[in-house]
Structure formats: structure tokens, C-alpha cells
Protein backbone atom coordinates (compact mmCIF):
# COMPACT_ATOMS: atom_id res chain seq x y z
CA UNK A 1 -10.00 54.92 18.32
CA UNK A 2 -7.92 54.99 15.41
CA UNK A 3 -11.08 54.54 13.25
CA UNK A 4 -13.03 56.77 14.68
CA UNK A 5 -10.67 59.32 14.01
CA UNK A 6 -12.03 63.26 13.16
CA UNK A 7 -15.89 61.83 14.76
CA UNK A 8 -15.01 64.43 17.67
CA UNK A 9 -13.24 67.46 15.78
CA UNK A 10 -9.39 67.67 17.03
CA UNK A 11 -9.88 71.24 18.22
CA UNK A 12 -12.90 70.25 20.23
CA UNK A 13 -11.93 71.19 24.05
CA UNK A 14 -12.80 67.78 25.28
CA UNK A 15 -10.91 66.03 22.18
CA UNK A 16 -8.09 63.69 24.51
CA UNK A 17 -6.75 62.17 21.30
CA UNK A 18 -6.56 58.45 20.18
CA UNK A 19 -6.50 55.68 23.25
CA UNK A 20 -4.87 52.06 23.04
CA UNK A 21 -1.35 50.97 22.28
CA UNK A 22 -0.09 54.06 21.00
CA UNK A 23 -2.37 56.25 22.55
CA UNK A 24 -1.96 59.63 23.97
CA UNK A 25 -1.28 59.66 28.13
CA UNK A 26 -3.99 61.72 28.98
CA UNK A 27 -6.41 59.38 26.99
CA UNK A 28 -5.32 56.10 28.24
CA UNK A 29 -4.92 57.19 31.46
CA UNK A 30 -8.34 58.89 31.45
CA UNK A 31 -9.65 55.84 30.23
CA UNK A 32 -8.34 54.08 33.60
CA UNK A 33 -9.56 56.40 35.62
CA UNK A 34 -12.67 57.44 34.49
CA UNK A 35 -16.23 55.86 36.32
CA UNK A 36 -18.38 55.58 33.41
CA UNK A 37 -17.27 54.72 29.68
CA UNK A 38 -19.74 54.99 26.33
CA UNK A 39 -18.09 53.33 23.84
CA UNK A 40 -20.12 53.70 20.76
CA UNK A 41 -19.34 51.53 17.46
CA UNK A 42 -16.22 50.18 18.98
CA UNK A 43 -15.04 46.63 18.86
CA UNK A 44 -12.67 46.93 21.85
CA UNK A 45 -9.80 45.27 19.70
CA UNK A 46 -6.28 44.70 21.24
CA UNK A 47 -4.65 47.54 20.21
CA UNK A 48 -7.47 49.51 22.08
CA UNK A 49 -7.47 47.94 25.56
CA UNK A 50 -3.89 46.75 26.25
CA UNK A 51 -4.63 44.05 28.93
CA UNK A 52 -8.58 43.48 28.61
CA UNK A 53 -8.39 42.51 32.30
CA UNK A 54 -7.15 45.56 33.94
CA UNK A 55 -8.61 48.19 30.69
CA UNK A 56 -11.25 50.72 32.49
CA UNK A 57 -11.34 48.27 35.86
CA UNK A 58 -12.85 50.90 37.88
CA UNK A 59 -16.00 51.81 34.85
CA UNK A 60 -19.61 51.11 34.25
CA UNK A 61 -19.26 50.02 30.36
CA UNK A 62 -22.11 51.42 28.06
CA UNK A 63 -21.37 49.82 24.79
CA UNK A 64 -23.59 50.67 21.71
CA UNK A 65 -23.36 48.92 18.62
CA UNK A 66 -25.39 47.79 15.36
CA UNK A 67 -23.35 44.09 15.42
CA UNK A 68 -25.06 42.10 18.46
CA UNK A 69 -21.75 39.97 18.10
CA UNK A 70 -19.42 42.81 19.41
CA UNK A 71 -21.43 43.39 22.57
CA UNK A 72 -19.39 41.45 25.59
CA UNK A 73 -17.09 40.01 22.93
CA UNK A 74 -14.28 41.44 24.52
CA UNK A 75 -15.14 43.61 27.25
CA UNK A 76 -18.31 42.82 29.76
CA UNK A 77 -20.97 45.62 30.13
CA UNK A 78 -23.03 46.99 32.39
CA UNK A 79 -25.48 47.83 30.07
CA UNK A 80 -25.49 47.61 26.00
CA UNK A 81 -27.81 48.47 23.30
CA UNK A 82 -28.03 47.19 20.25
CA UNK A 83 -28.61 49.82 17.44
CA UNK A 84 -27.88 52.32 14.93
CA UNK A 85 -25.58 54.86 16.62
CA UNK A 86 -27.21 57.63 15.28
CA UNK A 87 -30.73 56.75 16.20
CA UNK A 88 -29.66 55.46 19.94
CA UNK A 89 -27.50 58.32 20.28
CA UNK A 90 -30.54 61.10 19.34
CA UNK A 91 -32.91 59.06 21.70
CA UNK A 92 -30.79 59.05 24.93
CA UNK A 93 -29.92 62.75 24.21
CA UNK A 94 -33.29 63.55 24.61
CA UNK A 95 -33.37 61.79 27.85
CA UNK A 96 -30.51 62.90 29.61
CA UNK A 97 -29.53 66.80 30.67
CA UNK A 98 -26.40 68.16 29.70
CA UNK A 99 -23.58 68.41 32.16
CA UNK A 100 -20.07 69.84 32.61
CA UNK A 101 -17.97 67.90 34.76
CA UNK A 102 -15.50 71.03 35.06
CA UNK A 103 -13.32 69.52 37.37
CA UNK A 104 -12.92 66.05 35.46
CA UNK A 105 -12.28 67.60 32.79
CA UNK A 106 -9.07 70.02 33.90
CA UNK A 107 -7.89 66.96 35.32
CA UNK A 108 -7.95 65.26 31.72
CA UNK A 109 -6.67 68.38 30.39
CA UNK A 110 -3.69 68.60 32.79
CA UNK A 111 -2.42 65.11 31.38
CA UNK A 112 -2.15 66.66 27.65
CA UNK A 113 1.76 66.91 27.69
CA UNK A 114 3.56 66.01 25.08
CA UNK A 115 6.77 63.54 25.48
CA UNK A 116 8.42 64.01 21.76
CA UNK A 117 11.99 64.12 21.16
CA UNK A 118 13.34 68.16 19.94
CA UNK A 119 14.98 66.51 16.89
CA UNK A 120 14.91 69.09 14.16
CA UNK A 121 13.33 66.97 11.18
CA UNK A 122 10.88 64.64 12.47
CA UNK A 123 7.22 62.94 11.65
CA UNK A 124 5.16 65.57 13.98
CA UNK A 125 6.73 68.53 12.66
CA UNK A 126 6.30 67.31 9.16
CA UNK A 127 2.25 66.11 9.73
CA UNK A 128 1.52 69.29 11.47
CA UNK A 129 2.76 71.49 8.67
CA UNK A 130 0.37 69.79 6.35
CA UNK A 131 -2.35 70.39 8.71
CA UNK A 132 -1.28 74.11 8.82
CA UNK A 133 -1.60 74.70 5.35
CA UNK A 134 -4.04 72.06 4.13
CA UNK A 135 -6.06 71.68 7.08
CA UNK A 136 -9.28 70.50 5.53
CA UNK A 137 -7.03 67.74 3.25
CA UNK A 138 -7.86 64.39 3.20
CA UNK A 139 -4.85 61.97 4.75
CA UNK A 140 -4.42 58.08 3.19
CA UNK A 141 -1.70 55.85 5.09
CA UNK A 142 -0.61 52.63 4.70
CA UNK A 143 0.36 51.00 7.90
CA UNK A 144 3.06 50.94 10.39
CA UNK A 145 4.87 54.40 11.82
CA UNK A 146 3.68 56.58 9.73
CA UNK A 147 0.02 55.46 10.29
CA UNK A 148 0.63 55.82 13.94
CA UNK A 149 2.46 59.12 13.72
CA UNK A 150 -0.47 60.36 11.31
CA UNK A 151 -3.27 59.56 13.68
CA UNK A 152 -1.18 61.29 16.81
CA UNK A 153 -0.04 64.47 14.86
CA UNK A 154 -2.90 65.37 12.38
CA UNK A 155 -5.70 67.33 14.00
CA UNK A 156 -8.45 65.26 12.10
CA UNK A 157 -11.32 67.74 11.74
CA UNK A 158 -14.65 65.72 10.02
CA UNK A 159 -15.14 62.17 9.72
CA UNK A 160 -13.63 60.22 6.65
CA UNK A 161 -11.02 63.16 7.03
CA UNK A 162 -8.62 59.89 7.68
CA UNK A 163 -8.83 56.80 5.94
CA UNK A 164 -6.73 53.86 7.13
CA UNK A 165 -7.00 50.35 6.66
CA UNK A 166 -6.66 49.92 10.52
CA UNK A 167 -6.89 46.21 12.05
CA UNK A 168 -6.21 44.98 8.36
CA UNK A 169 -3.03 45.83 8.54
CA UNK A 170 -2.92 46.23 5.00
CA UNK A 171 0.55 47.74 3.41
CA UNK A 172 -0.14 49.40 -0.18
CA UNK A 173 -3.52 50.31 0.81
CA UNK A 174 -2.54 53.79 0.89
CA UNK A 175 -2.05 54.46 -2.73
CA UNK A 176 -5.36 53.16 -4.47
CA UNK A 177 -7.59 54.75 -1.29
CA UNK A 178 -5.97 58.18 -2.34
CA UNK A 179 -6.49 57.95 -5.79
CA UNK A 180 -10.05 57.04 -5.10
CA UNK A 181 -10.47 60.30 -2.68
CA UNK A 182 -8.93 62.44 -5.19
CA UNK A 183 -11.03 61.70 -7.77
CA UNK A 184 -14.08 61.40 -6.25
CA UNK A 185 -14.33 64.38 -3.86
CA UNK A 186 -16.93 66.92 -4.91
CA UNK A 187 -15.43 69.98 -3.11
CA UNK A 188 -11.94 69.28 -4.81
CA UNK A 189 -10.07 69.34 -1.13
CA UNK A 190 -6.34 67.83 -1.56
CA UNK A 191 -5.34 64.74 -1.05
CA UNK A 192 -2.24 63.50 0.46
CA UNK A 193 -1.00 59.68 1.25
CA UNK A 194 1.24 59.67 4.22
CA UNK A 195 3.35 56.62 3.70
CA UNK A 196 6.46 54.74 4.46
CA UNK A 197 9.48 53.30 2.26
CA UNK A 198 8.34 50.07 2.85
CA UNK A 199 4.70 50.30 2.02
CA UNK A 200 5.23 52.37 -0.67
CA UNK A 201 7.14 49.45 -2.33
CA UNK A 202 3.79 47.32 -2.11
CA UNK A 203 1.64 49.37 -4.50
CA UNK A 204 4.10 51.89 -6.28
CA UNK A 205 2.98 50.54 -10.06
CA UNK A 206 -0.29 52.67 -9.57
CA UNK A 207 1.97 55.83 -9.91
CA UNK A 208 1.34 54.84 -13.39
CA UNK A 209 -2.39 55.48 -13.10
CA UNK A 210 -2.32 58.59 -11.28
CA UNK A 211 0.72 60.37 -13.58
CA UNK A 212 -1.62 59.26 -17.01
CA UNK A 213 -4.86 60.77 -15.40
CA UNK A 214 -3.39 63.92 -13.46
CA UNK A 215 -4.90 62.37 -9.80
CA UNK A 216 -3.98 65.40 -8.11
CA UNK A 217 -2.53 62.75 -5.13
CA UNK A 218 0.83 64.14 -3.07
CA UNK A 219 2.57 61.55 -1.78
CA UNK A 220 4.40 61.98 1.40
CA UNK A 221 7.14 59.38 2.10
CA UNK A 222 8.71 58.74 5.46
CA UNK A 223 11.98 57.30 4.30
CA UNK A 224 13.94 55.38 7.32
CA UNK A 225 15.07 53.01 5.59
CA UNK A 226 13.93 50.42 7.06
CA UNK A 227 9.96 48.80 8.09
CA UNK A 228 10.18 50.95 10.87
CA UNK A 229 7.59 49.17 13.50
CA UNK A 230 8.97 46.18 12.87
CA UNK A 231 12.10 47.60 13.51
CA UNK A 232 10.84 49.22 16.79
CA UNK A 233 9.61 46.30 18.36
CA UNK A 234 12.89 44.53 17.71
CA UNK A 235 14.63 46.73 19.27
CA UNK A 236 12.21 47.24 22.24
CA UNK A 237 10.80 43.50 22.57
CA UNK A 238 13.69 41.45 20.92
CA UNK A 239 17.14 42.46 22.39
CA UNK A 240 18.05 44.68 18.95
CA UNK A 241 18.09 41.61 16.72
CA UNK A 242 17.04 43.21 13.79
CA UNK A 243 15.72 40.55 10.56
CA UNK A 244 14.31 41.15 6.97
CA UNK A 245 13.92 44.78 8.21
CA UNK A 246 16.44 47.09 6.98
CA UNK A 247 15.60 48.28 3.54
CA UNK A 248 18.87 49.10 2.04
CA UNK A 249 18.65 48.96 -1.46
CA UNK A 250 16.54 50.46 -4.24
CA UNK A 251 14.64 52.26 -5.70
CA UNK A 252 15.14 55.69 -5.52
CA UNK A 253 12.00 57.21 -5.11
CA UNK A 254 13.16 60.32 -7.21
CA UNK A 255 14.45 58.77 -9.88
CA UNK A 256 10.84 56.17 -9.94
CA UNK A 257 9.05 59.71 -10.01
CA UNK A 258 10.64 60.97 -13.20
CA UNK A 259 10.25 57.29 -14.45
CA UNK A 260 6.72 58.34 -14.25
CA UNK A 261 6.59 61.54 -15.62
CA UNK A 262 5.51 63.26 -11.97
CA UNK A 263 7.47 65.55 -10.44
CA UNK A 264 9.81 64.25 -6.99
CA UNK A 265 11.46 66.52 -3.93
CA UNK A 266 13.92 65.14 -1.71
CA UNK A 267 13.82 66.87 1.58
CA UNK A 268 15.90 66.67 5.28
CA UNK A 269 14.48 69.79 6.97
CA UNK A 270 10.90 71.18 8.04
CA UNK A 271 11.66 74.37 5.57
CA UNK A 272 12.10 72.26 2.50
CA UNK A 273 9.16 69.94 3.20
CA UNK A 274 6.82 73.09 3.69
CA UNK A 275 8.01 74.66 0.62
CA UNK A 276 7.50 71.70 -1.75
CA UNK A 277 4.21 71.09 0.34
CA UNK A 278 2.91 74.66 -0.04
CA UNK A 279 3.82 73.95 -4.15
CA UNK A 280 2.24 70.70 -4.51
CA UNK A 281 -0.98 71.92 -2.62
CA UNK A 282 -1.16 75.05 -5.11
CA UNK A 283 -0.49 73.70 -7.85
CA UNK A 284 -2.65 70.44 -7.40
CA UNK A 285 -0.68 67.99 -9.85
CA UNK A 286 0.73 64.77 -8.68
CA UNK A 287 4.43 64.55 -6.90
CA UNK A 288 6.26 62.62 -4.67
CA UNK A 289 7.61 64.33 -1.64
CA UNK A 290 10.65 61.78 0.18
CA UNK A 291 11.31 62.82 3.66
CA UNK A 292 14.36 61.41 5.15
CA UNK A 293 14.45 60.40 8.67
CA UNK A 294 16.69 58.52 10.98
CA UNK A 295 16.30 54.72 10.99
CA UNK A 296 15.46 54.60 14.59
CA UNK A 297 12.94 57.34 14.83
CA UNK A 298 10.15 55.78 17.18
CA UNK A 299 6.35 55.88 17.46
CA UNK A 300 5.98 57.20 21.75
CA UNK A 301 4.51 57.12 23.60
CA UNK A 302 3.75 53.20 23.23
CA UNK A 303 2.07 50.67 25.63
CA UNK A 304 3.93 47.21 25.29
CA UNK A 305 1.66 43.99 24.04
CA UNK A 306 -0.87 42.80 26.77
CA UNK A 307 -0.11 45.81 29.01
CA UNK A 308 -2.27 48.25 30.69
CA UNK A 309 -2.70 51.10 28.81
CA UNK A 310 -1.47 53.45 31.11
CA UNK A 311 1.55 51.56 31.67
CA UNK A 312 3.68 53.18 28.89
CA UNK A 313 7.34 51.56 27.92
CA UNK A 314 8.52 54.49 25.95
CA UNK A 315 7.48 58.01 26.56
């Protein structure tokens, strides 16, 4: 889940990615095929299941979880436990042997494809060239594309590695979490908050905060122009009638930087952004980095509202 995030390492051979809405394929559609599911610490939100009627049909549900109020909330079990995950999770280890389930598991692997548009300057080329040089980094987001596009493209390698407001939905989050993980991390790692135009706009005073005390934050911003999910379901869901979602007016993010005393870079292709990336993560001050994408640059693949989740509307 989106939460759950760098649990399982992103290199980790049996690593499918994040399920639900805007899931990988071979995740949801492992999900829907698989004959037994753990889910462990999960609430089995919307976003996860699609349509809760048809999600995993064909599983036994294991569902272990500290809150007795999540258990057969939204899904029904077959079995549940109610516990610490840790301490459930070391005593049915010891009770069960190890097994390999080769052929499951090249089937799950086959599905690993990727269905991304060969546009020259776009979110997954820009995500994974952070995780190429800063690959231990800590990622904030806000919420909306660029959350989505974070938790698809980042290979998320420890827990906490992410940290997302997730079904709050909170815009401006971003900012203050980063701050807080920049100053607070003992091993000194970089920080970077992966954010949009729009969110940005929500929280942008604390630049204030972060330029007085040198919070050694870079802040990556998707610039569309536009709050780009809202965007996308009006133009998927809503016939393109497109309302209080095109953000064309100030400020400019470069000029707000300077206002600030921190140092701003405007970029349009993959070179620029790793250049002024490599900089900011060497020399570990404070900076804006804008990146400027087109206005209808989408989140795939995507599962519509209420669908199954292997029944994708945009690949």
C-alpha cells in the first residue's frame, strides 16, 4: 500500500510495487489472482481495493491487525488475528516452513511491464534520477500526481524512507514533514519534498523557516500548471470540463526563492534537473528545483472509482 511503502525493500525480487487505484498491473492483477492474501496492518481503504466486491474474489483473506475495528470492516476474512504485527508475524514464522512458489512467482514477474509514455522530460525520469544519486534520501510529498508518481517511480528502500500524508489527503503537508526529517535525522541522509504547484502554494511561508535555519530541504516542484489530479479526472470522468483547476497566475517560484534568500533552478530537461540535483545533494543547503511539465501529463496506469483493480482505464 501506499503507506506501507519501503516495508519490503524495492529491489527485493518479490517486491510487485504498490496495489489499488494507481497501482502497478502486475500487483493488482496478482492481487486478483492470487489464492491466499496476508494483509498485515492494512485498512483495506478504497483506493486499495477498487470494487470491495470483486477485490481478491478468488482468496482466503488473512488479515492481521492491532485495531480490532479494522478486521471485516471492509473486507470479510477467513481468518484474522488481532495483534502487534511484529509479535504475530515472529510467532507464525516459527510455525510455518519456508517455501518458493517458483512458478507463481515468474508469473507475477512476467506482468512487470511498464506502460509510460517516451516523452523526454517527465515525472519517472525525474524521480528515478534522485533515486540514482540519493538513493538512501528521504522523499516528503504533498498529495495529488506527484504523490502518486513518487510512490510508482522511487525504489523506496527502508521504512519511513517515504512519508506521505496518504488517506488525509492533506496539501502543504509536504513542507513542514521535510523540515522535520531534515532536522531530525541522525545519519544526516538528504531530504527532498517532491511536490506540486498547487500544493506548494498551501504551505510556501515556511520557506521562511527553513532559509533562516539552513534546513538542508530540496524542494522538487512538478510545475503543470494546473492541480493536476483534479485535472485528470476531469478530463477522464467529466467530459474535459475543466473548473477552479488551471493555475495560471503567480508566483514565480524563482523569483519567491530569491525572496527568501535560497537559491532556485528552473529546469525542462532530465540533464538540467540531474545537474542542479547532483549540486543541491552536495552541497546540502536549501533550494528550490521547478520542473516544468506539460499540463496534461497523467498518473497510468489508473483504475477508475469503484472498479476492479485489474480493470485499468488508462495504461
Amino acid at each position: 500500500t501506499l503507506m506501507g511503502l519501503g516495508a519490503v525493500p524495492a529491489d527485493n525480487p518479490r517486491m510487485l510495487g504498490m496495489l489499488g487505484m494507481h497501482g502497478t498491473h502486475a500487483a493488482n492483477i496478482a492481487m486478483q489472482r492470487c489464492d491466499l492474501l496476508i494483509a498485515v496492518g492494512v485498512r483495506f481503504s478504497d483506493r486499495a481495493l477498487g470494487n470491495a466486491e470483486t477485490f481478491a474474489a478468488q482468496a482466503k483473506v488473512l488479515h492481521i491487525d492491532i485495531d480490532r475495528a479494522e478486521i471485516n470492516k471492509n473486507v470479510s476474512t477467513t481468518l484474522h488475528i488481532t495483534g502487534d504485527a511484529r509479535i504475530v508475524l515472529e510467532l507464525l514464522l516459527a510455525r510455518v516452513s519456508q517455501k518458493s512458489h517458483e512458478q507463481w512467482m515468474r508469473q507475477a514477474r512476467s506482468m512487470m511491464e511498464e506502460y509510460l509514455s517516451d516523452e523526454l522530460f517527465e515525472p519517472r525520469k525525474i524521480l528515478r534520477q534522485m533515486a540514482a544519486i540519493a538513493p538512501e534520501m528521504t522523499v516528503a510529498t504533498d498529495v495529488g500526481q506527484h504523490q502518486m508518481w513518487t510512490a510508482q517511480h522511487f525504489p523506496f528502500l527502508r521504512p519511513r524512507q517515504l512519508i506521505t500524508s496518504g488517506g488525509l489527503g492533506t496539501m502543504g503537508f509536504g513542507l513542514g514533514a521535510a523540515m522535520g526529517a531534515a532536522a531530525s535525522d541522525p545519519e544526516g541522509r538528504p531530504v527532498a519534498l517532491v511536490t506540486g504547484d498547487g500544493s506548494f502554494r498551501m504551505n510556501l511561508t515556511e520557506l521562511s523557516t527553513i532559509g533562516y535555519y539552513g534546513i538542508p530541504v530540496i524542494i522538487v516542484i512538478f510545475n503543470n500548471g494546473t492541480l493536476g489530479m483534479v485535472r485528470q479526472w476531469q478530463t477522464l470522468f467529466f467530459g474535459h470540463r475543466y473548473s477552479q483547476t488551471t493555475l495560471d497566475r503567480g508566483p514565480d517560484f524563482m523569483k519567491l526563492a530569491d525572496a527568501y534568500g535560497l537559491s532556485g533552478t528552473r529546469v525542462h530537461t532530465v540533464e538540467a534537473f540531474t545537474a542542479a540535483f547532483r549540486k543541491a545533494v552536495e552541497e546540502k543547503n536549501p533550494c528550490i528545483i521547478e520542473c516544468m511539465l506539460d499540463i496534461d501529463e497523467m498518473v497510468a496506469p489508473m483504475v477508475a472509482p469503484g472498479s476492479p483493480i485489474d480493470s485499468f482505464c488508462l495504461n
